[in-house]
Protein backbone atom coordinates (compact mmCIF):
# COMPACT_ATOMS: atom_id res chain seq x y z
CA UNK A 1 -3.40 -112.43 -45.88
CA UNK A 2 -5.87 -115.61 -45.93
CA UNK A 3 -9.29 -115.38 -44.97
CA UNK A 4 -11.28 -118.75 -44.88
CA UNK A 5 -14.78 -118.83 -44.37
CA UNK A 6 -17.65 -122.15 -44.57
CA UNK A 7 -20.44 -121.08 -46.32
CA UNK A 8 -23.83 -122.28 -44.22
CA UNK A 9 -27.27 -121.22 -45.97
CA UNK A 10 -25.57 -118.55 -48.82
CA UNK A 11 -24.86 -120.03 -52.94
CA UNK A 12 -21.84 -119.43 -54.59
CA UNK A 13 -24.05 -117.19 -57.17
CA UNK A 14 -25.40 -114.97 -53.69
CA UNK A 15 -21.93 -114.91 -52.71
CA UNK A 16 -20.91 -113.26 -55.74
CA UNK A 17 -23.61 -111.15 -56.18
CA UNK A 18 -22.74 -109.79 -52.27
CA UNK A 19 -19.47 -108.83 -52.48
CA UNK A 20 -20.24 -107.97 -56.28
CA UNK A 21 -22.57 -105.32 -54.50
CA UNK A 22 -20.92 -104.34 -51.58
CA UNK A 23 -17.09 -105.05 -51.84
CA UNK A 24 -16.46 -104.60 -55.71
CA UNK A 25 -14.99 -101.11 -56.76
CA UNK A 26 -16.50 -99.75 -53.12
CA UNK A 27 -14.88 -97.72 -50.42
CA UNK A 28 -15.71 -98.66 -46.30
CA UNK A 29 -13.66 -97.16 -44.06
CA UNK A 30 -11.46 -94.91 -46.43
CA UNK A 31 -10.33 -97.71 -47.49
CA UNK A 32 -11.01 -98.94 -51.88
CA UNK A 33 -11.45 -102.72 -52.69
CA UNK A 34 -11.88 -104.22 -56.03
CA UNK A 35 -12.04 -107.91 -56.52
CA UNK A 36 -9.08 -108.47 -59.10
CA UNK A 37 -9.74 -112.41 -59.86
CA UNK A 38 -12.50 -114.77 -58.53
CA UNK A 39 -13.27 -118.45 -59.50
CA UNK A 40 -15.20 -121.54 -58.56
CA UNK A 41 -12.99 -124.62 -57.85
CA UNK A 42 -15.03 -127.75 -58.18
CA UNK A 43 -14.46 -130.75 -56.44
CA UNK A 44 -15.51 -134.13 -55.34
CA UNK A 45 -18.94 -134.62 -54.73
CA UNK A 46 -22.60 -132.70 -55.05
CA UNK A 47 -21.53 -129.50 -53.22
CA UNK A 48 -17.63 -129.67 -53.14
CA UNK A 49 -17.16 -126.22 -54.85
CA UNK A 50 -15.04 -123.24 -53.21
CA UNK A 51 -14.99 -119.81 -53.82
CA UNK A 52 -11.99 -117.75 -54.10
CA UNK A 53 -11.68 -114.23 -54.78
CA UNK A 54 -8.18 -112.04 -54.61
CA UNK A 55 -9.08 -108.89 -53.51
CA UNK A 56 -7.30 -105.48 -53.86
CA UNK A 57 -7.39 -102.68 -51.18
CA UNK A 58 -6.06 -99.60 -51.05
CA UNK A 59 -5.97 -96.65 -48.04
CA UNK A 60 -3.71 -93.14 -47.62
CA UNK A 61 -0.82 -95.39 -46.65
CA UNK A 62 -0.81 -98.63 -48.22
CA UNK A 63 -1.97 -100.69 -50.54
CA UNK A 64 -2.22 -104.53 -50.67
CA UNK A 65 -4.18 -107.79 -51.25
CA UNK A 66 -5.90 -110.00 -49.78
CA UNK A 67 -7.47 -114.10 -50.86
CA UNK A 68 -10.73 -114.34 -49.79
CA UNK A 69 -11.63 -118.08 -49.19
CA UNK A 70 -15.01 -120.08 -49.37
CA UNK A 71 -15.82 -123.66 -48.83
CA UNK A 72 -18.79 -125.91 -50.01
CA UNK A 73 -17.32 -128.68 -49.20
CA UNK A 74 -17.79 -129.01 -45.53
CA UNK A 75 -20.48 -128.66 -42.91
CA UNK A 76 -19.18 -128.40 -38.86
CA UNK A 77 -19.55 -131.19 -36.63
CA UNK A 78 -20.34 -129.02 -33.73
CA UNK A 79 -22.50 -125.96 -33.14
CA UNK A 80 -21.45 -122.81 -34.17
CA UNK A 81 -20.50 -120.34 -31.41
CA UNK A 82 -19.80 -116.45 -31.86
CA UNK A 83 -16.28 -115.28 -31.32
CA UNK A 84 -15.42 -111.85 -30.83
CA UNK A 85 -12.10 -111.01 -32.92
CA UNK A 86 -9.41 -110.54 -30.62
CA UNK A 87 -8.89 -106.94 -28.90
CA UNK A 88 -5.59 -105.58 -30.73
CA UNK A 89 -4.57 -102.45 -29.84
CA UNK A 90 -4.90 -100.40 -32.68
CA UNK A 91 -8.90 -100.99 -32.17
CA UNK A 92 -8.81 -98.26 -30.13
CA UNK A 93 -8.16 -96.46 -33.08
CA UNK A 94 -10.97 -97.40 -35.15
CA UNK A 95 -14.49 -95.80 -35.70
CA UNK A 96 -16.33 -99.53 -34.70
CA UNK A 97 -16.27 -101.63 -31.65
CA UNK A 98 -15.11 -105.23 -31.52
CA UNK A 99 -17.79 -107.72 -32.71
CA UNK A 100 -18.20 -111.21 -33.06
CA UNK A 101 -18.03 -113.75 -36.30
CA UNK A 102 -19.50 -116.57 -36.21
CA UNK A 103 -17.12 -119.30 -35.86
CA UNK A 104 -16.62 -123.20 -35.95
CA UNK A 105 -15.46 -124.84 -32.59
CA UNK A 106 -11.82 -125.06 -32.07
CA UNK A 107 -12.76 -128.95 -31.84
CA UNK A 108 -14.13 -128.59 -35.79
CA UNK A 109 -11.57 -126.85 -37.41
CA UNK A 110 -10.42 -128.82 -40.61
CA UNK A 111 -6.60 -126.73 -40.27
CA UNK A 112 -3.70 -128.37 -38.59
CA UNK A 113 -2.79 -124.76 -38.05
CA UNK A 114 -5.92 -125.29 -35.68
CA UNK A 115 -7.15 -121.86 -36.80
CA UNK A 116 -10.45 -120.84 -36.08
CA UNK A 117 -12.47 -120.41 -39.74
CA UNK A 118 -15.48 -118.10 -39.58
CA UNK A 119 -18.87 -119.01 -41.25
CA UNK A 120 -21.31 -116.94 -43.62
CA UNK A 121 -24.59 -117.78 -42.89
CA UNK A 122 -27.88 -116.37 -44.50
């Protein structure tokens, strides 16, 4: 799994520092994480950096990975707008509601794919 964020407002170095304190070698959920490898890809430009961690996570029945993805390099065209995730049906089976991320217009998505890419803001 792929998640791919735009970072608005937070530094690679608060980044770190947040999932340092909240994701790294924690448990949410019953479920474990632990970032396994992180790094700062530079690229063209003042603020073309991105952030990608690979991070492990393990419950009572499985255990997998996941790349967590964030860019520098970007800032949206349009406004913002808040998304709720879509209702699956094993939400019914969690212990939180649906809530809503924070999320580039369809119109500004930078993917092909046309995915929608969620922001972190401060």
């Amino acid at each position: 799994m792929d998640l791919d964020f735009t970072s608005l407002g937070v530094t690679v170095k608060e980044l770190r520092n947040m999932l340092e304190g909240q994701l790294h070698n924690h448990s949410h959920y019953g479920i474990s994480f632990k970032i396994a490898e992180e790094n700062v890809r530079a690229g063209f430009g003042a603020a073309a950096e991105s952030y990608i961690a690979v991070v492990n996570y393990a419950h009572s029945w499985n255990a997998s990975e996941f790349t967590l993805e964030v860019s520098y390099r970007e800032n949206p065209l349009l406004p913002l707008q808040d998304v709720l995730i879509s209702d699956e049906l094993y939400l019914k089976f969690l212990e939180f509601q649906r809530f809503a991320l924070r999320c580039l217009q369809l119109a500004s998505s930078t993917n092909s794919t046309s995915r929608t890419k969620a922001c972190i803001t401060s």
